[in-house]
Protein backbone atom coordinates (compact mmCIF):
# COMPACT_ATOMS: atom_id res chain seq x y z
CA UNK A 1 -14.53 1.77 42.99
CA UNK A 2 -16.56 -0.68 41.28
CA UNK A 3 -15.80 -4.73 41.67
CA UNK A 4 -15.79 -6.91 38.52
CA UNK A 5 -17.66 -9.55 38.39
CA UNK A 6 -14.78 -11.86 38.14
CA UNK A 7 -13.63 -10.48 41.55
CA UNK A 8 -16.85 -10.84 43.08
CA UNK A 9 -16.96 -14.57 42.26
CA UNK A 10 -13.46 -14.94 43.55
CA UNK A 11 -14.11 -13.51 46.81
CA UNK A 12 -17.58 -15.26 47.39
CA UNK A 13 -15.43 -19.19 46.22
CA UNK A 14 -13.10 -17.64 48.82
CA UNK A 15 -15.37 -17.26 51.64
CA UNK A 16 -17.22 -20.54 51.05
CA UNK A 17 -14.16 -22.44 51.10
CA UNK A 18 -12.66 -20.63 54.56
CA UNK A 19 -16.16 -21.15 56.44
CA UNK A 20 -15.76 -24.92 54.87
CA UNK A 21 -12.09 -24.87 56.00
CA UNK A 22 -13.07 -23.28 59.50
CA UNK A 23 -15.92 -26.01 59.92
CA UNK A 24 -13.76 -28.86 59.37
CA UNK A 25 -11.09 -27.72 61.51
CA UNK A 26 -13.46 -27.29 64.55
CA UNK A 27 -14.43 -30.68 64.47
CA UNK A 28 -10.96 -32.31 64.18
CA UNK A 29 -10.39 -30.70 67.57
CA UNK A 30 -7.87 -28.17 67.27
CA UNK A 31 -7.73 -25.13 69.11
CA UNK A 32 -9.59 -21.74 68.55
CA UNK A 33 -6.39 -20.08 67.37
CA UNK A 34 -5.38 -22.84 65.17
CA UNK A 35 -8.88 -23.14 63.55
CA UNK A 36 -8.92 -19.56 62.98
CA UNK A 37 -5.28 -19.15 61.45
CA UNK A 38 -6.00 -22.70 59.00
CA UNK A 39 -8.95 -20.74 57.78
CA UNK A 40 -7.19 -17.25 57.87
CA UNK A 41 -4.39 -19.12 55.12
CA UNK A 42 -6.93 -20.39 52.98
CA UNK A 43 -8.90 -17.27 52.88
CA UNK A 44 -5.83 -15.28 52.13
CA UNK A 45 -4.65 -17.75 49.27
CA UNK A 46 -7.63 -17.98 47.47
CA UNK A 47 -7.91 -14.31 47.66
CA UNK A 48 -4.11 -14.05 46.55
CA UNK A 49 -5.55 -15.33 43.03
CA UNK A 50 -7.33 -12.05 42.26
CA UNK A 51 -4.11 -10.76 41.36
CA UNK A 52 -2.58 -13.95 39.52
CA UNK A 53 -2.56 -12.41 36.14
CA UNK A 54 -0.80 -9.32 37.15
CA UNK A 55 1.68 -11.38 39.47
CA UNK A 56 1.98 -14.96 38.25
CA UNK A 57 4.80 -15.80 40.23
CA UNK A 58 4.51 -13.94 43.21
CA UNK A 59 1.01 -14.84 43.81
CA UNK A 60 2.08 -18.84 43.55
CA UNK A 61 5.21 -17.71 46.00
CA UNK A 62 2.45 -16.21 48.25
CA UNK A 63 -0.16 -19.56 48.09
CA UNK A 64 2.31 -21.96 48.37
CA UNK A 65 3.96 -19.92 51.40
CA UNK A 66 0.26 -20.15 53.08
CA UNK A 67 0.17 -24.01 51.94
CA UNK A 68 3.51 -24.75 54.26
CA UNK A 69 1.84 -22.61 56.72
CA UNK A 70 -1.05 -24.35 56.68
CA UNK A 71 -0.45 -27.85 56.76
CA UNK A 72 2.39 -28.22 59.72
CA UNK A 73 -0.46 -26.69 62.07
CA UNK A 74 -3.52 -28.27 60.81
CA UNK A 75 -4.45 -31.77 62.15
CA UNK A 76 -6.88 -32.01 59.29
CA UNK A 77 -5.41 -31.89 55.81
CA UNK A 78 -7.85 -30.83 53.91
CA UNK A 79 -6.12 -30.16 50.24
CA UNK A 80 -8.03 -27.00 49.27
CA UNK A 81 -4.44 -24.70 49.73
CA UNK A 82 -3.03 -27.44 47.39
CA UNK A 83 -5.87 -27.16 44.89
CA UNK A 84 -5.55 -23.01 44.78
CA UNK A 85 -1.59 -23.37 44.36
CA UNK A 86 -2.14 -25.69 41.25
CA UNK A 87 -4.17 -22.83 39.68
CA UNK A 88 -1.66 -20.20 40.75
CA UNK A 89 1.58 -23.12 39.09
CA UNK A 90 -1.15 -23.52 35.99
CA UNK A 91 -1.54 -19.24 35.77
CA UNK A 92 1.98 -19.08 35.95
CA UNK A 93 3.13 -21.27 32.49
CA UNK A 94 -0.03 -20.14 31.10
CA UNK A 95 1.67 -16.03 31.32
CA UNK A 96 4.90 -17.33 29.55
CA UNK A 97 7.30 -17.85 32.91
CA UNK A 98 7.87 -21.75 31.95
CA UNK A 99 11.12 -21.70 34.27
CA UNK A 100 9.87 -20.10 37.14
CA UNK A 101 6.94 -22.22 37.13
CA UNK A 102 9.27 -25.47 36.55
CA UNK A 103 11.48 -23.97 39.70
CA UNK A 104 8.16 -23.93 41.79
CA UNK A 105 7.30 -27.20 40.84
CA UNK A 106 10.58 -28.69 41.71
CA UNK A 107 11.03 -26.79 44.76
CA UNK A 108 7.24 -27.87 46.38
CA UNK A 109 8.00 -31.69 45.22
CA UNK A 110 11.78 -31.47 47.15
CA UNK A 111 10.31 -29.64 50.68
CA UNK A 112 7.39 -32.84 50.16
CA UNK A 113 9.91 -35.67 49.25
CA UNK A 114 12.90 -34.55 51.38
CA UNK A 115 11.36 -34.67 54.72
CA UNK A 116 8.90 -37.69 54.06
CA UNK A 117 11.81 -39.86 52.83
CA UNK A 118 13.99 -38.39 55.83
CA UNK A 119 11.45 -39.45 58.37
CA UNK A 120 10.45 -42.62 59.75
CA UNK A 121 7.72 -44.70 57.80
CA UNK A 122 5.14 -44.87 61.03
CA UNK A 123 5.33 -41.15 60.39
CA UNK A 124 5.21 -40.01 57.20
CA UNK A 125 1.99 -38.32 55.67
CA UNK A 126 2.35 -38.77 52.11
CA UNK A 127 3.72 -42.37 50.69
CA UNK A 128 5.43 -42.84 47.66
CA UNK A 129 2.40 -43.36 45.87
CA UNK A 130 1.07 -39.81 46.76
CA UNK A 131 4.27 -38.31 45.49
CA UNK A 132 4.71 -39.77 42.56
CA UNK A 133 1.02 -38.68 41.51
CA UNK A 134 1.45 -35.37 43.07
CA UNK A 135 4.77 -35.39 40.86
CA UNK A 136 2.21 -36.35 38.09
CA UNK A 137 0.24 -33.72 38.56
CA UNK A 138 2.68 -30.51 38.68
CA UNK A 139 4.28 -31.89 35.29
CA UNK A 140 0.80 -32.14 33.57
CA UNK A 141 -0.16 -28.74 35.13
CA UNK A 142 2.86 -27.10 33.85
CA UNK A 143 2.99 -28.99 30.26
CA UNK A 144 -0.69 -27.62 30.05
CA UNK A 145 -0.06 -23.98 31.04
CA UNK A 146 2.92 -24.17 28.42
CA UNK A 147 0.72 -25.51 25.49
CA UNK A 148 -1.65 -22.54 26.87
CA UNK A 149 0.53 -19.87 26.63
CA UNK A 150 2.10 -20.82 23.27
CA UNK A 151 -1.82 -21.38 21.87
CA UNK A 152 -2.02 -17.61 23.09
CA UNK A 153 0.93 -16.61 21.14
CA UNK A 154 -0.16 -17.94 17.80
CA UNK A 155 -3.47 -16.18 18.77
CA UNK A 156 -1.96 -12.60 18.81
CA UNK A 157 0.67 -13.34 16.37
CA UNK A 158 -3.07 -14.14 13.95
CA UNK A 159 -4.50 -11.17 15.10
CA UNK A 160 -1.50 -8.74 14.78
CA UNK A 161 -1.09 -10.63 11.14
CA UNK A 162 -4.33 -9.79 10.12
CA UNK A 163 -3.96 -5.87 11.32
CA UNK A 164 -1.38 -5.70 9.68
CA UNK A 165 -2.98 -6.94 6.36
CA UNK A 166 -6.08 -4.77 6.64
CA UNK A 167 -3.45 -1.91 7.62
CA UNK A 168 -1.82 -2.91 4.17
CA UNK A 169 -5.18 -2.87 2.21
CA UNK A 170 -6.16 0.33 3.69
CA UNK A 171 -3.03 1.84 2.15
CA UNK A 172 -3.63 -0.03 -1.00
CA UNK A 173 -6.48 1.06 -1.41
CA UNK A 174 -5.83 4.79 -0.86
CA UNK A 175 -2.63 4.37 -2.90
CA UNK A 176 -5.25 3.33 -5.75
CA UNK A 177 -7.55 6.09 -5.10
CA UNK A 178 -4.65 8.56 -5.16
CA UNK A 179 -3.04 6.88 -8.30
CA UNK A 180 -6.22 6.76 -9.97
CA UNK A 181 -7.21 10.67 -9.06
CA UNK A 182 -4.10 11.39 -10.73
CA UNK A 183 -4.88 9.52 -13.95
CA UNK A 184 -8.13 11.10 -14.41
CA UNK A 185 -6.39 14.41 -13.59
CA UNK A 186 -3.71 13.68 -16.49
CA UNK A 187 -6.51 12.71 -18.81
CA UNK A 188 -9.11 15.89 -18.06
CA UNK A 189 -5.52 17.86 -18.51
CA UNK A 190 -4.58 16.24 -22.01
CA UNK A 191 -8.30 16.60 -23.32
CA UNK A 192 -9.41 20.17 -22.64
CA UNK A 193 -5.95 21.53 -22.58
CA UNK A 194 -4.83 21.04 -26.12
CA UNK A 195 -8.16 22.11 -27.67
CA UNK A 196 -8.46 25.13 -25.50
CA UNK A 197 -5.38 26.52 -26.01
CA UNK A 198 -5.83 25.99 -29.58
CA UNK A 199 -9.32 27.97 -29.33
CA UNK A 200 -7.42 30.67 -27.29
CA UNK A 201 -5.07 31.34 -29.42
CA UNK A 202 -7.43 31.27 -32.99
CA UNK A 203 -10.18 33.46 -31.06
CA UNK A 204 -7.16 36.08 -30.08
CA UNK A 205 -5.97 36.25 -33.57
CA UNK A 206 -9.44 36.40 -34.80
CA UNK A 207 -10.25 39.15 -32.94
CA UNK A 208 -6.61 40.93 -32.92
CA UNK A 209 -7.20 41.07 -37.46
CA UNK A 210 -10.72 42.38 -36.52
CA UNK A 211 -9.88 45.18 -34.41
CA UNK A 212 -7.43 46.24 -36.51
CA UNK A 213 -9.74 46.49 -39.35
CA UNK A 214 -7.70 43.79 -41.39
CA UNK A 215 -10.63 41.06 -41.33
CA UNK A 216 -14.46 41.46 -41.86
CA UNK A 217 -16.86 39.22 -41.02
CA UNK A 218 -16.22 36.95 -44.59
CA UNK A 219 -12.87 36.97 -43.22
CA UNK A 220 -13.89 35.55 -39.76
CA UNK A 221 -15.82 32.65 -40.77
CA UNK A 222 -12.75 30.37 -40.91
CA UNK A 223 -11.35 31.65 -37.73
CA UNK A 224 -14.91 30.18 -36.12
CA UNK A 225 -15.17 27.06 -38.13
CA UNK A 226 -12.01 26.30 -37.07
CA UNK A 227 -13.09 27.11 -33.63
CA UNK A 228 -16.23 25.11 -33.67
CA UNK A 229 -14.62 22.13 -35.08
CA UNK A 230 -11.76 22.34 -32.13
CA UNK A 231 -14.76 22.35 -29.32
CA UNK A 232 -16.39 19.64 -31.19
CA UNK A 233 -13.11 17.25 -30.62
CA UNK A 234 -12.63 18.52 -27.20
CA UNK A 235 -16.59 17.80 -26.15
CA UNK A 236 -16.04 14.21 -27.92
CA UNK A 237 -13.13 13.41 -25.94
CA UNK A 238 -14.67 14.70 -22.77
CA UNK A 239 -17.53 12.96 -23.48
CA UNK A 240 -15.65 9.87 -23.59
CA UNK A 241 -13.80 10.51 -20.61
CA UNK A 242 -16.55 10.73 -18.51
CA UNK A 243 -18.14 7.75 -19.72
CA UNK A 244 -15.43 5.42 -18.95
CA UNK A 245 -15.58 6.84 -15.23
CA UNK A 246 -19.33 5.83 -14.89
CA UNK A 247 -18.72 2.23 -16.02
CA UNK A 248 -17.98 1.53 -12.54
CA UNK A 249 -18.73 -2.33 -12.63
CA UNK A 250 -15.41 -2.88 -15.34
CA UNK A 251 -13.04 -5.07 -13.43
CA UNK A 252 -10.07 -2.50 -15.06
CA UNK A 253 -10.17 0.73 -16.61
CA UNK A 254 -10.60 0.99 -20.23
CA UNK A 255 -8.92 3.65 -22.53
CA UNK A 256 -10.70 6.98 -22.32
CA UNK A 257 -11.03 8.02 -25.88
CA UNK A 258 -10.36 6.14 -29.29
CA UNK A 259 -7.94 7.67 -30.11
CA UNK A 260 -4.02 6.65 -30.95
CA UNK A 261 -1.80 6.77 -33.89
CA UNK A 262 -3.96 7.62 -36.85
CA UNK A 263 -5.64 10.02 -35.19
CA UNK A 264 -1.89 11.59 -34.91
CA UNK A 265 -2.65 13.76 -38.34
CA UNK A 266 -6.12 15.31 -37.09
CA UNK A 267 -3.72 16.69 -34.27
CA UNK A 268 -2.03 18.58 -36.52
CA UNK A 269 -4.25 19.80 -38.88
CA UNK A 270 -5.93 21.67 -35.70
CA UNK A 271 -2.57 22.97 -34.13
CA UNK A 272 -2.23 24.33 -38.35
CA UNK A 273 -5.51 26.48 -37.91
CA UNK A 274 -3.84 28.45 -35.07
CA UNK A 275 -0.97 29.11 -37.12
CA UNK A 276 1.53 26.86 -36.42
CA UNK A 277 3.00 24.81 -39.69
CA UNK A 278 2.59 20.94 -38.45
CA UNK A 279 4.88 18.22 -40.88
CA UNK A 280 4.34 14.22 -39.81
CA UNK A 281 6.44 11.16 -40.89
CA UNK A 282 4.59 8.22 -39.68
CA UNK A 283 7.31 5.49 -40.09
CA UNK A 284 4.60 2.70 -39.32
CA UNK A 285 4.37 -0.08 -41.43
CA UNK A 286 0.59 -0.75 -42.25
CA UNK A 287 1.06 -4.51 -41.55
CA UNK A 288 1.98 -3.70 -38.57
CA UNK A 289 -0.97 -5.43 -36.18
CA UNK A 290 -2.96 -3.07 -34.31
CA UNK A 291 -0.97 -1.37 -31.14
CA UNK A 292 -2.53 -2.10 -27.62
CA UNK A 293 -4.98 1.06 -27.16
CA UNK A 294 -2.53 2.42 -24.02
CA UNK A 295 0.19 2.47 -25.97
CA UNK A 296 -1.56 4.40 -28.90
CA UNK A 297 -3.15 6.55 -26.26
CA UNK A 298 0.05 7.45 -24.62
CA UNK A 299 1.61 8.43 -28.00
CA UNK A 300 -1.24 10.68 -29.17
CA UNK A 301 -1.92 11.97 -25.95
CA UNK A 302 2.01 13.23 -25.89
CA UNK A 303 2.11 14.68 -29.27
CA UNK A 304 -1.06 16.37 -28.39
CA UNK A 305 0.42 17.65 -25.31
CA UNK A 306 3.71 18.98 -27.29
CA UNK A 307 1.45 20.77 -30.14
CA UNK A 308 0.20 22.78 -26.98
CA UNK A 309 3.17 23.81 -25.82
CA UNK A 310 4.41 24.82 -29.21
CA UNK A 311 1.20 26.81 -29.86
CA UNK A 312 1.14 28.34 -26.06
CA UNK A 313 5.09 29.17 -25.29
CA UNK A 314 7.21 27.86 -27.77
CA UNK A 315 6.56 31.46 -30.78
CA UNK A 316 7.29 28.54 -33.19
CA UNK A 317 6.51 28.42 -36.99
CA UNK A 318 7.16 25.44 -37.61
CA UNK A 319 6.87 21.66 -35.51
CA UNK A 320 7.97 18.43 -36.96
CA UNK A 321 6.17 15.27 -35.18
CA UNK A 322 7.97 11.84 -36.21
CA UNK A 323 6.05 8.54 -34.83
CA UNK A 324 8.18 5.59 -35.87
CA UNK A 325 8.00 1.91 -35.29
CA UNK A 326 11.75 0.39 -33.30
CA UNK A 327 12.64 -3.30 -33.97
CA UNK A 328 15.65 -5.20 -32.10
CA UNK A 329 19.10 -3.95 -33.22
CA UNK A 330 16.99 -0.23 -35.60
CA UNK A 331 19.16 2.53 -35.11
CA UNK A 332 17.32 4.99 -32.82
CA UNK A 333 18.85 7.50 -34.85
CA UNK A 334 17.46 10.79 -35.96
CA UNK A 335 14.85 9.46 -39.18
CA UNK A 336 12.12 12.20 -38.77
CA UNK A 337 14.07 15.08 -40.97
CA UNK A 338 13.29 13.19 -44.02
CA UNK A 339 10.03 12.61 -46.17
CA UNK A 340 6.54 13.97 -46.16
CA UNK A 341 3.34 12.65 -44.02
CA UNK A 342 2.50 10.25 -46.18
CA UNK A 343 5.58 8.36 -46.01
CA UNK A 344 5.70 4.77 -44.41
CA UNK A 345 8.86 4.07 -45.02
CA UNK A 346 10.44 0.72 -44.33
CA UNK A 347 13.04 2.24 -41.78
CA UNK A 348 10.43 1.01 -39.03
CA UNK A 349 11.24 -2.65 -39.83
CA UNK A 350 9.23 -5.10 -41.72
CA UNK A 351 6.38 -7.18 -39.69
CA UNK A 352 5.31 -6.17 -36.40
CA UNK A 353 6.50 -9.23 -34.35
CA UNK A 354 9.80 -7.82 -34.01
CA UNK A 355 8.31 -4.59 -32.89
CA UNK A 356 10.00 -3.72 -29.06
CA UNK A 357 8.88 0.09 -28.99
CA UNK A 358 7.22 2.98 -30.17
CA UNK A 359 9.10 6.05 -30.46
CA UNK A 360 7.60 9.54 -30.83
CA UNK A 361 9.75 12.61 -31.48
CA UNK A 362 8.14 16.24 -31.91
CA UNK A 363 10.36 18.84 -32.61
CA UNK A 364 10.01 22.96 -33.52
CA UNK A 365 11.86 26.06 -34.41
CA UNK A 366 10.82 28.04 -31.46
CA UNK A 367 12.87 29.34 -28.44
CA UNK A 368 13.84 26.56 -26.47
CA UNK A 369 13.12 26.49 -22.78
CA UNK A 370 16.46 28.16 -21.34
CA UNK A 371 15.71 27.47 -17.60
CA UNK A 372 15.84 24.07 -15.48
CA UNK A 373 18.35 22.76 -17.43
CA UNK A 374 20.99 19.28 -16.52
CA UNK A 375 24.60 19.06 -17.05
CA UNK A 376 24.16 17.99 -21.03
CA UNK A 377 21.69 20.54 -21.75
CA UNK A 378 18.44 18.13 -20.99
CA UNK A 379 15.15 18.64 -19.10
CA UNK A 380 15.56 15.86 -16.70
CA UNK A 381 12.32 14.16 -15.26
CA UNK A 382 12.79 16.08 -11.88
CA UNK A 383 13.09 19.07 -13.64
CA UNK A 384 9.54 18.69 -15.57
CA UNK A 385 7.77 21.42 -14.20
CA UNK A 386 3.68 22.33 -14.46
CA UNK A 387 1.27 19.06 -15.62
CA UNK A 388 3.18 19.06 -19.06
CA UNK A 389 6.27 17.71 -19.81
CA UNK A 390 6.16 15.84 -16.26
CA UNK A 391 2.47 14.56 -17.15
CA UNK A 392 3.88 13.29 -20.55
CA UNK A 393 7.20 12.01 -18.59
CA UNK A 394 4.70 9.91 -15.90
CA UNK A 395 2.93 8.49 -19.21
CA UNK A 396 5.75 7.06 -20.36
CA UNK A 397 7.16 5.44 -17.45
CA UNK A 398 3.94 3.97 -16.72
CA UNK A 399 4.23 1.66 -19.68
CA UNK A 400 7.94 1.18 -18.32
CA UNK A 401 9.19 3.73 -21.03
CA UNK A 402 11.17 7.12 -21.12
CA UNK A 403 10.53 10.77 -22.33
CA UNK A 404 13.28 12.96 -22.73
CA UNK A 405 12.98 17.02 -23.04
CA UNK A 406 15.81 19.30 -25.16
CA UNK A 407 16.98 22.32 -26.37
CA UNK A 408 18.07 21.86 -30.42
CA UNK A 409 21.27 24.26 -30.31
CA UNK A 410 21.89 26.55 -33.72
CA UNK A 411 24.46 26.00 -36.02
CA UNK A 412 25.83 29.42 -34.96
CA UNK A 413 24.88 28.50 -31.46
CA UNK A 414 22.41 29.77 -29.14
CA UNK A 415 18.93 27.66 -29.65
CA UNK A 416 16.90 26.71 -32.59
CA UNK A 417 13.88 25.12 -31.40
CA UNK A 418 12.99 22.13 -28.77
CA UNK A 419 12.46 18.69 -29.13
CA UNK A 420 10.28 16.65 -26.79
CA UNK A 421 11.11 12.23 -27.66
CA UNK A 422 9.29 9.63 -25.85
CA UNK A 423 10.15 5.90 -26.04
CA UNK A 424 6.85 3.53 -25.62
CA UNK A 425 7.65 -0.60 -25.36
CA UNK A 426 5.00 -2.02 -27.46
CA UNK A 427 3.97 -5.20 -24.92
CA UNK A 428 0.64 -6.91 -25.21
CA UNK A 429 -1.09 -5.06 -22.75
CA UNK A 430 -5.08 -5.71 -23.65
């Protein structure tokens, strides 16, 4: 087993001091045996200190044990058991055992004072000088080891702090990473899924007329224009997409596409090519100020999501999508039944200072989704399934709104259609 250096230097200060100790001794004229056992103590005190930070207050037991040991025999005091002992009373404050280290202090000043005082004056060793400075001496040494073990605290109590904060950035920082993942996930989703599903569904009934000898080529040149112009939109929003993920120097993201609630009626002119009937009331007053771009975004990016769905699952005809502007005390009522898509109406509220939300409804005659259903008949958030309805339902709460998903029952029951309605608070978020 290897010896630290530490231990090395111990032992060596050791040695030197017992063959001091032993020289001394000889020449006060003491006997062999006594010489050898004064330096035997000292050796085995100063050695006793190798092991002071394991055993503070044994070890200082153990030296002061060889100190009364040592000086009752020794004609020659030579203080160098008294020195070691002070480290040993220092080592243990400085490890945090401020009463045992008091007790030792008070205990080595009483067996000093006691038996001086008791004694006669002709022969006493110490006087009352000596004491009171040795008294001096074991308060300062304890005071310091005290100060020395609370400076020690505050040291690890730092260091554990500042673990703990890079800890908390590390998990910050994957949090972000995650949270951002999942944005860019939401946004690839919203861009490429509405405009491939739409050129799904116009290439299948494109080439369903043409095998069945109903269309000729004439005939299928809408089918592909309508195709081509879909791709076009979904390259332009992927384009944009992308580009905001290079500009990695922006201190925030930006939105990912300009897009928001004009661009509301291009949506469903494209969902009309693949054969789905698309109506919109846009109950936004046109002095309304411009929207924050997330909130826009979120809106078209749900409708857009919804016109999928219709045109994927839903075997609808016909979709209603009504985008209306909510003041303090508007009736959230049902106002997207009524009027044509170039209405404005002035249901929405006059001037957009009052303006506290956007709400988006989109609703269609389809069949309903049956399954996964809550006590009133709603798709609750937890029951979103897939990266549709719960992608739209994380949109909205992440400008602190709510989406809501329903069946629209018959008027001889059963269902009529489905109606997806998102609530948006318009903040200034730029």
């Amino acid at each position: 087993m290897s010896l630290s250096p530490r231990a090395v230097l111990v032992g060596v200060v050791a040695a030197v001091l017992a063959v001091a100790v032993l020289a001394l001794e000889s020449s006060s004229g003491d006997s062999a045996t006594v010489t050898v056992l004064s330096g035997a103590l000292t050796l085995a005190g100063f050695v006793a200190l190798r092991w002071r930070r394991r055993r503070p207050v044994w070890v200082a037991v153990f030296v002061l044990a060889c100190s009364m040991a040592y000086f009752p025999i020794s004609e020659r005091d030579v203080p160098v058991l008294l020195v070691a002992f002070a480290f040993a009373l220092f080592t243990v404050a400085a490890e945090g055992y401020l009463l045992a280290a008091a007790t030792l202090a008070v205990s080595t000043m009483l067996m000093i004072a006691i038996p001086e005082q008791l004694g006669s004056s002709d022969g006493r060793h110490v006087d009352d000088t000596s004491i009171f400075l040795l008294l001096g001496w074991f308060v300062g040494l304890v005071a310091a080891g005290h100060a020395y073990s609370i400076r020690l605290a505050y040291l690890r109590e730092v260091e554990q702090r500042a673990l703990a904060a890079e800890r908390e950035r590390d998990v910050r920082a994957q949090q972000s990473v995650i949270e951002e993942r999942l944005r860019i996930a939401r946004e690839l989703h919203d861009v490429l899924g509405h405009n491939i599903s739409l050129i799904n569904v116009q290439s299948s009934a494109a080439m369903h007329r043409h095998a069945k000898g109903k269309a000729g080529a004439a005939e299928m040149v809408p089918a592909m224009e309508a195709i081509r112009d879909t791709s076009r939109e979904a390259l332009r929003e992927l384009r944009a997409t992308l580009g905001v993920l290079r500009q990695v120097d922006e201190a925030a993201p930006t939105v990912p596409a300009d897009v928001g609630l004009t661009e509301i009626a291009g949506l469903a002119d494209r969902a009309s090519t693949a054969g789905l009937s698309v109506r919109t009331v846009m109950e936004v007053p046109e002095e309304v100020p411009r929207l924050p771009p997330q909130v826009g975004l979120a809106a078209y990016r749900i409708v857009q999501e919804s016109l999928t769905n219709i045109v994927r699952h839903a075997k609808a005809t016909e979709a209603v999508v009504t985008v209306r502007l909510e003041h303090d005390g508007a009736d959230a009522g049902d106002s997207g039944d009524s009027g044509d898509s170039g209405d404005s109406g002035d249901s929405g509220g006059s001037g957009g200072s009052g303006a506290t939300s956007v709400r988006v409804r989109i609703e269609d005659n389809g069949k309903g989704m049956p399954d996964v259903l809550d006590g009133a008949g709603r798709h609750s958030a937890t029951g979103l399934g897939g990266s549709g309805l719960g992608g739209m339902a994380e949109r909205a709460r992440a400008l602190g709104g709510e989406l809501t998903a329903e069946n629209i029952p018959g008027r001889t029951g059963g269902i009529s259609g489905f109606r997806v309605e998102a609530r948006i608070p318009v903040e200034d978020r730029r």
